[in-house]
N, C-alpha and C. Protein backbone atom coordinates (compact mmCIF):
# COMPACT_ATOMS: atom_id res chain seq x y z
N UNK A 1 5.97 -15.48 5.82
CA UNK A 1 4.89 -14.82 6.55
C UNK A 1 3.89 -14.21 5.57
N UNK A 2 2.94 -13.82 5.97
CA UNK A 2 1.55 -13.64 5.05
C UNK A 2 1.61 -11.92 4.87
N UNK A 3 1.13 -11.32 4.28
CA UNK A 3 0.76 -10.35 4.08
C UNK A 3 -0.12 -10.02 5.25
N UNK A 4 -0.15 -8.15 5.31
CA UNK A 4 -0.72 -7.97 6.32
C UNK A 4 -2.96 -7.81 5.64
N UNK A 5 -2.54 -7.33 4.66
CA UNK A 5 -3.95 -6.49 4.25
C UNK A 5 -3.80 -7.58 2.35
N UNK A 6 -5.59 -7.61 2.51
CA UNK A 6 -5.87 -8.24 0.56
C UNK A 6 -7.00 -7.59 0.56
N UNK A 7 -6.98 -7.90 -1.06
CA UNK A 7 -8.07 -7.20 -1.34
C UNK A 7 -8.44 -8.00 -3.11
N UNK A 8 -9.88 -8.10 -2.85
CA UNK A 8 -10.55 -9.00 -3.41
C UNK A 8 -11.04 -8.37 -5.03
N UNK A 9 -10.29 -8.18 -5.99
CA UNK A 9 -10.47 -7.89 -7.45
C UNK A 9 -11.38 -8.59 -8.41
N UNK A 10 -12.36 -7.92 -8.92
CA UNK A 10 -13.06 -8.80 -9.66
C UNK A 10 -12.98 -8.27 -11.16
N UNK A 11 -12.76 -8.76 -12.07
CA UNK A 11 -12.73 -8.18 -13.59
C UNK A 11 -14.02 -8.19 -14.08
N UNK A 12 -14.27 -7.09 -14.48
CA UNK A 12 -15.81 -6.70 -14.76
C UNK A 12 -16.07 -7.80 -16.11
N UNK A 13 -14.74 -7.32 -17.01
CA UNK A 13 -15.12 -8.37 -18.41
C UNK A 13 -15.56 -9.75 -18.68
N UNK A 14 -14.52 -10.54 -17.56
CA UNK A 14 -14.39 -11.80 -17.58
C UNK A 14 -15.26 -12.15 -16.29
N UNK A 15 -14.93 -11.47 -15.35
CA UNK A 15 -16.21 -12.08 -14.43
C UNK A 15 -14.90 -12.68 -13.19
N UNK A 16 -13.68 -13.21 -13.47
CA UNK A 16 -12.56 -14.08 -12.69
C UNK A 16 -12.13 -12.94 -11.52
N UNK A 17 -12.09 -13.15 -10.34
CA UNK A 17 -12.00 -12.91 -9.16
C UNK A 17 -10.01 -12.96 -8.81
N UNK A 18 -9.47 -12.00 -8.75
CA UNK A 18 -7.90 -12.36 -8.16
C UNK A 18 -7.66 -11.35 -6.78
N UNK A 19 -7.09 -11.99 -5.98
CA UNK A 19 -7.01 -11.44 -4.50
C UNK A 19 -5.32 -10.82 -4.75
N UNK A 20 -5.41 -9.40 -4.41
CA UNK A 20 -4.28 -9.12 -4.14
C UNK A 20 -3.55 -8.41 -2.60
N UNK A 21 -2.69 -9.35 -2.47
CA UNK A 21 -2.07 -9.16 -1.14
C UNK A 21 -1.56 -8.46 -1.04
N UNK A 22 -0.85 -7.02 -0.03
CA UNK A 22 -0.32 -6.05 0.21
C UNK A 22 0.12 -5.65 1.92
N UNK A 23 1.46 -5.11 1.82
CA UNK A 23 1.36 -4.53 3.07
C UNK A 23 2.11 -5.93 3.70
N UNK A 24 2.94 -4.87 5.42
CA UNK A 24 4.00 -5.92 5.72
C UNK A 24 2.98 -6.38 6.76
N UNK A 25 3.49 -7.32 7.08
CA UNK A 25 2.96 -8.55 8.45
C UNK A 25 2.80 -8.42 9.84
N UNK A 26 2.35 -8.46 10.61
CA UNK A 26 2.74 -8.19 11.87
C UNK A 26 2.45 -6.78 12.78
N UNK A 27 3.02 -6.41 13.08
CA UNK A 27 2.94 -5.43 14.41
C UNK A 27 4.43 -4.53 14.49
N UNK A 28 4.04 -3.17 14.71
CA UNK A 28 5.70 -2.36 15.12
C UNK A 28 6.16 -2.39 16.36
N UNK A 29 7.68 -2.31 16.45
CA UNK A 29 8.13 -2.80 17.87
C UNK A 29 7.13 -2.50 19.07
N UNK A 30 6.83 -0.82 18.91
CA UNK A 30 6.17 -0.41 20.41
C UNK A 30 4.67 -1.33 20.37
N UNK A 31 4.65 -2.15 19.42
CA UNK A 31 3.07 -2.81 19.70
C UNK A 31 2.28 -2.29 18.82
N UNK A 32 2.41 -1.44 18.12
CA UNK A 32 1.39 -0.33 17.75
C UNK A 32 1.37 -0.74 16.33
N UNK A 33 0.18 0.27 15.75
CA UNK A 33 0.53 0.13 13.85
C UNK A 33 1.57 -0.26 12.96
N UNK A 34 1.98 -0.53 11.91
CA UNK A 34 2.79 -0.37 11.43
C UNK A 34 2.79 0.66 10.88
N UNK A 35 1.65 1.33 9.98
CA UNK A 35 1.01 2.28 9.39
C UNK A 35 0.71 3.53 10.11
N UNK A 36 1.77 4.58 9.92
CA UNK A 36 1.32 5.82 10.97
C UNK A 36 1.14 6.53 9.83
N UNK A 37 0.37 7.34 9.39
CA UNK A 37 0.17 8.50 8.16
C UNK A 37 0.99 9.19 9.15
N UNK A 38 1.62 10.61 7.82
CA UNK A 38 1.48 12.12 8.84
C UNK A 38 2.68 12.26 9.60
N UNK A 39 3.69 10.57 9.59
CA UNK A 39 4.65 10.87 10.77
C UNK A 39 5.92 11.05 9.39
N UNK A 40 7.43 11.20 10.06
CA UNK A 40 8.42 11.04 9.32
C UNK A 40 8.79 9.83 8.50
N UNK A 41 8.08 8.84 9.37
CA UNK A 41 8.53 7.09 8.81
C UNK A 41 7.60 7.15 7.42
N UNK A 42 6.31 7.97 7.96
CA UNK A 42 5.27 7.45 6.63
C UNK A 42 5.92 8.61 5.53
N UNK A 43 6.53 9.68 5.83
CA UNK A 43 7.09 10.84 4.17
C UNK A 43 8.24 9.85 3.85
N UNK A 44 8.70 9.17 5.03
CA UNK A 44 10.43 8.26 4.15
C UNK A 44 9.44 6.89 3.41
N UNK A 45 8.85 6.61 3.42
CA UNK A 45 7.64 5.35 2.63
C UNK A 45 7.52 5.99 1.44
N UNK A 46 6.91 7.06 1.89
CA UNK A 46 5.57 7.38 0.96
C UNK A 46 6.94 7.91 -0.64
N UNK A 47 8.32 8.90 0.13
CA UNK A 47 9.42 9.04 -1.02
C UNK A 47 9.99 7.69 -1.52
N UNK A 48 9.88 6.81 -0.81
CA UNK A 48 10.70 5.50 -1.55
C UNK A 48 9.99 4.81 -2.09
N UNK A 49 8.46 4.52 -2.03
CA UNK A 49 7.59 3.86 -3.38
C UNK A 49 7.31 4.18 -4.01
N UNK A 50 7.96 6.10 -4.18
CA UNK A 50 7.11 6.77 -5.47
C UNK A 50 8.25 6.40 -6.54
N UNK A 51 9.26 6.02 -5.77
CA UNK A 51 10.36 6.29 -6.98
C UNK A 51 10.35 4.61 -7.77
N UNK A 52 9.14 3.45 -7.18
CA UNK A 52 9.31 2.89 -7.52
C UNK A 52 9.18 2.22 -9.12
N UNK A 53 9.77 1.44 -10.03
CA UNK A 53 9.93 1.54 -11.28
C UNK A 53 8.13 0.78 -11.65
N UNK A 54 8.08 0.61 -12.96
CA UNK A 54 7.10 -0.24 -13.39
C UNK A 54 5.63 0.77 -13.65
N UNK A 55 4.76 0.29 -13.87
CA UNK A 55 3.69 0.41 -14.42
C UNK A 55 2.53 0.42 -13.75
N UNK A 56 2.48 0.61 -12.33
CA UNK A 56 1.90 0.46 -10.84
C UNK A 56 1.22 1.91 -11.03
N UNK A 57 1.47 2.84 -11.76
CA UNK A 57 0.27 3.91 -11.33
C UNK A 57 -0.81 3.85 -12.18
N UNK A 58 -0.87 3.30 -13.27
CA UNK A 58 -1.86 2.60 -14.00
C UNK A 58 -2.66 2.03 -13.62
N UNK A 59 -2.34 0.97 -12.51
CA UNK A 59 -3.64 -0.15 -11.77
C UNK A 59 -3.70 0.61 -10.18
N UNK A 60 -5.23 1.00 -10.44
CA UNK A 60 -5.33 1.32 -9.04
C UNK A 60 -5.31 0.36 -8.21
N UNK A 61 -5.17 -1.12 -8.42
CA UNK A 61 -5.52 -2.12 -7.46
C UNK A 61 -4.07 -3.05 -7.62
N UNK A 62 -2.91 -2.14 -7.68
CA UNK A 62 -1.02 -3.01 -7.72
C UNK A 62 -1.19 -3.00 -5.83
N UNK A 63 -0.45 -3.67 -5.17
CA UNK A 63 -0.21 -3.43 -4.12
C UNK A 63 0.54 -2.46 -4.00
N UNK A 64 1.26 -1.50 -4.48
CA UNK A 64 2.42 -0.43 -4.05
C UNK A 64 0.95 0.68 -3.93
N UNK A 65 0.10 0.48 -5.02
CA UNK A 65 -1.08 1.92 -4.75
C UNK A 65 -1.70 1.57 -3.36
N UNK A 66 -1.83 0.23 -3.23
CA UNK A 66 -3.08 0.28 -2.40
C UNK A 66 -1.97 0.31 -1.11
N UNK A 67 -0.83 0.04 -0.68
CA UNK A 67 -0.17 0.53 0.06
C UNK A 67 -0.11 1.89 0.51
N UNK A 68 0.21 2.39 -0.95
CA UNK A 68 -0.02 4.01 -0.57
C UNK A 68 -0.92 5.05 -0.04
N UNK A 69 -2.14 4.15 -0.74
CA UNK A 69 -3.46 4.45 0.10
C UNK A 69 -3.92 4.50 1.66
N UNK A 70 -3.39 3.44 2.08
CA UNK A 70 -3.19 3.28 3.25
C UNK A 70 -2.14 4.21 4.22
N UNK A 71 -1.38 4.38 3.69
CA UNK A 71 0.22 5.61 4.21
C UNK A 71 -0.47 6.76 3.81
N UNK A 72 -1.92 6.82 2.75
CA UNK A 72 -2.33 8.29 2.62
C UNK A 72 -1.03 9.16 2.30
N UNK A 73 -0.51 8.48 0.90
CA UNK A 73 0.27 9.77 0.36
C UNK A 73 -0.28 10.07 -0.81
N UNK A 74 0.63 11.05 -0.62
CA UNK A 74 0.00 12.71 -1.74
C UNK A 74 1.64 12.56 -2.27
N UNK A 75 2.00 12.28 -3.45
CA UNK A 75 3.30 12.58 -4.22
C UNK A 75 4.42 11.95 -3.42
N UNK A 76 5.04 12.70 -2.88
CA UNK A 76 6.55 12.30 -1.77
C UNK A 76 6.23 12.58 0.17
N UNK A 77 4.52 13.13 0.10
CA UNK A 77 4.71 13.12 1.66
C UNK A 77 3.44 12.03 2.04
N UNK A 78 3.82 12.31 3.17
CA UNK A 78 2.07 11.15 3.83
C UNK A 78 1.63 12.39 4.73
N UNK A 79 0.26 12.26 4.26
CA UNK A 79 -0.90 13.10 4.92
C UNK A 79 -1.48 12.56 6.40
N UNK A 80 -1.99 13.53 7.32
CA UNK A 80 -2.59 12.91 8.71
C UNK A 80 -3.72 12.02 8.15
């Protein structure tokens, strides 16, 4: 299945264009967002990708940031 959300990167140096995909697929059971800021589901997200390993807070444009962006977290909680 495809990603839900991309986003279109362009390297200023080289000029080469790379699309990065992010974010799950689909729809949440009740129909609704997957993405709720502000609720309990988005502080249990927003604590389990901070702890994630690697070199992702460096590129503002990794999918785990631009995920986070979206969940609108601040450290270990998600904001309204």
């Amino acid at each position: 299945m495809e990603k839900r959300f991309k986003k279109v990167v362009k390297n200023p140096e080289t000029g080469r264009t790379k699309t990065v995909r992010y974010g799950q697929a689909g729809k949440a059971k009740d129909g609704g967002d997957r993405i709720r800021p502000g609720t309990k589901k988005g502080d249990a997200y927003c604590a389990r990708s901070a702890e994630i390993k690697g070199d992702w807070k460096d590129d503002p444009n990794s999918p785990n940031n631009l995920s986070r962006k979206k969940w609108k977290c601040r450290g270990k909680k998600s904001m309204k």
